[in-house]
Protein backbone atom coordinates (compact mmCIF):
# COMPACT_ATOMS: atom_id res chain seq x y z
CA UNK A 1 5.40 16.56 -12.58
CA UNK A 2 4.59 16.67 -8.81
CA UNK A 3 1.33 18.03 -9.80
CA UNK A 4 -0.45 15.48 -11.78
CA UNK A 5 -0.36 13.15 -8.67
CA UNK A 6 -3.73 13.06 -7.65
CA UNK A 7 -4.60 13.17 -3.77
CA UNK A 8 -5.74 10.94 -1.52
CA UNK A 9 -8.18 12.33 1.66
CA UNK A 10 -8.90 9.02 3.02
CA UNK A 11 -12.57 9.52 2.77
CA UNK A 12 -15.13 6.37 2.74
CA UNK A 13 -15.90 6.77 -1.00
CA UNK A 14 -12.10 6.84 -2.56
CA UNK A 15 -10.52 4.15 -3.11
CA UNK A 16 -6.47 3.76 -1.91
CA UNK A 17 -5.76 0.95 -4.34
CA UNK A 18 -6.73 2.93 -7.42
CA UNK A 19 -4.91 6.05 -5.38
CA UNK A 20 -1.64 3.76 -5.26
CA UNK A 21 -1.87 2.60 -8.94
CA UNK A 22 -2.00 5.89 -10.39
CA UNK A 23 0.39 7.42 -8.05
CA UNK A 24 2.89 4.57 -9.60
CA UNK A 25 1.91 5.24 -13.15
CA UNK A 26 2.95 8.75 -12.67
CA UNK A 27 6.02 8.41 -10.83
CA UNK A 28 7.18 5.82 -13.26
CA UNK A 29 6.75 8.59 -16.66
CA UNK A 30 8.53 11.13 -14.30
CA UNK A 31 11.32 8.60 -12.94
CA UNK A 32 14.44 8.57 -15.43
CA UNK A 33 16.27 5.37 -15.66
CA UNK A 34 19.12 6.59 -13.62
CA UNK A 35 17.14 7.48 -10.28
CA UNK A 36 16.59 5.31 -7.64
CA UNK A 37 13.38 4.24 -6.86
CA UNK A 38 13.45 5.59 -3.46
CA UNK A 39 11.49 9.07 -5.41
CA UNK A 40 8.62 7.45 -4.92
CA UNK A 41 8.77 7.79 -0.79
CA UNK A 42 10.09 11.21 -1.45
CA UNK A 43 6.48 11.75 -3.77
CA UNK A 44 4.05 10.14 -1.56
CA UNK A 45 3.53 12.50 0.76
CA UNK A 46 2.67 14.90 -1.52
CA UNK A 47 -0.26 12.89 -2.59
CA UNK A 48 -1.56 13.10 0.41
CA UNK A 49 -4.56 15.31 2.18
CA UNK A 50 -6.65 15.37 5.42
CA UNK A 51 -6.45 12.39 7.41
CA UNK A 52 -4.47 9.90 4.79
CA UNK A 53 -1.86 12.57 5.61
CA UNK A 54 -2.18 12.95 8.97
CA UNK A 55 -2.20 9.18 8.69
CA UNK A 56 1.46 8.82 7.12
CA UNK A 57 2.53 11.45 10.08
CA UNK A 58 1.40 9.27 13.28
CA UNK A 59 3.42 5.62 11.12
CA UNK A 60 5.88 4.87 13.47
CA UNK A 61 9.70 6.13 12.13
CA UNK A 62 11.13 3.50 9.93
CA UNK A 63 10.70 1.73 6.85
CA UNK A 64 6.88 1.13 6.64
CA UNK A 65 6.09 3.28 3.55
CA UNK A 66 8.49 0.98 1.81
CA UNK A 67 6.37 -2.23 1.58
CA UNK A 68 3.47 0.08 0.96
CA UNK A 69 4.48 1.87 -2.15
């Protein structure tokens, strides 16, 4: 279900709130109850394209994604 994630550029008209919101809505339908929620930092990235992506590269290592998502 990788696919229906929409992707974020990073460009002046989109907006990264709405980007977020949908990108939970589908990893929650895709999530079964079982998994950890930890999918959804294995997911992001692969909403990603352009300079939100080369964004998430140049985040310092650690656990920053995880108060983002």
């Amino acid at each position: 279900l990788i696919h229906l994630l929409s992707e974020f550029h990073g460009h002046a008209g989109e907006d990264p709130h709405k980007h977020l919101k949908e990108f939970h809505i589908v990893c929650s339908t895709m999530k079964p109850p079982d998994v950890q929620e930890d999918i959804y930092l294995k997911a992001f990235p692969h909403s990603l394209e352009g300079v939100a992506k080369d964004w998430l590269y140049y985040l310092a290592p650690g656990p920053s994604l995880v108060g983002i998502i």
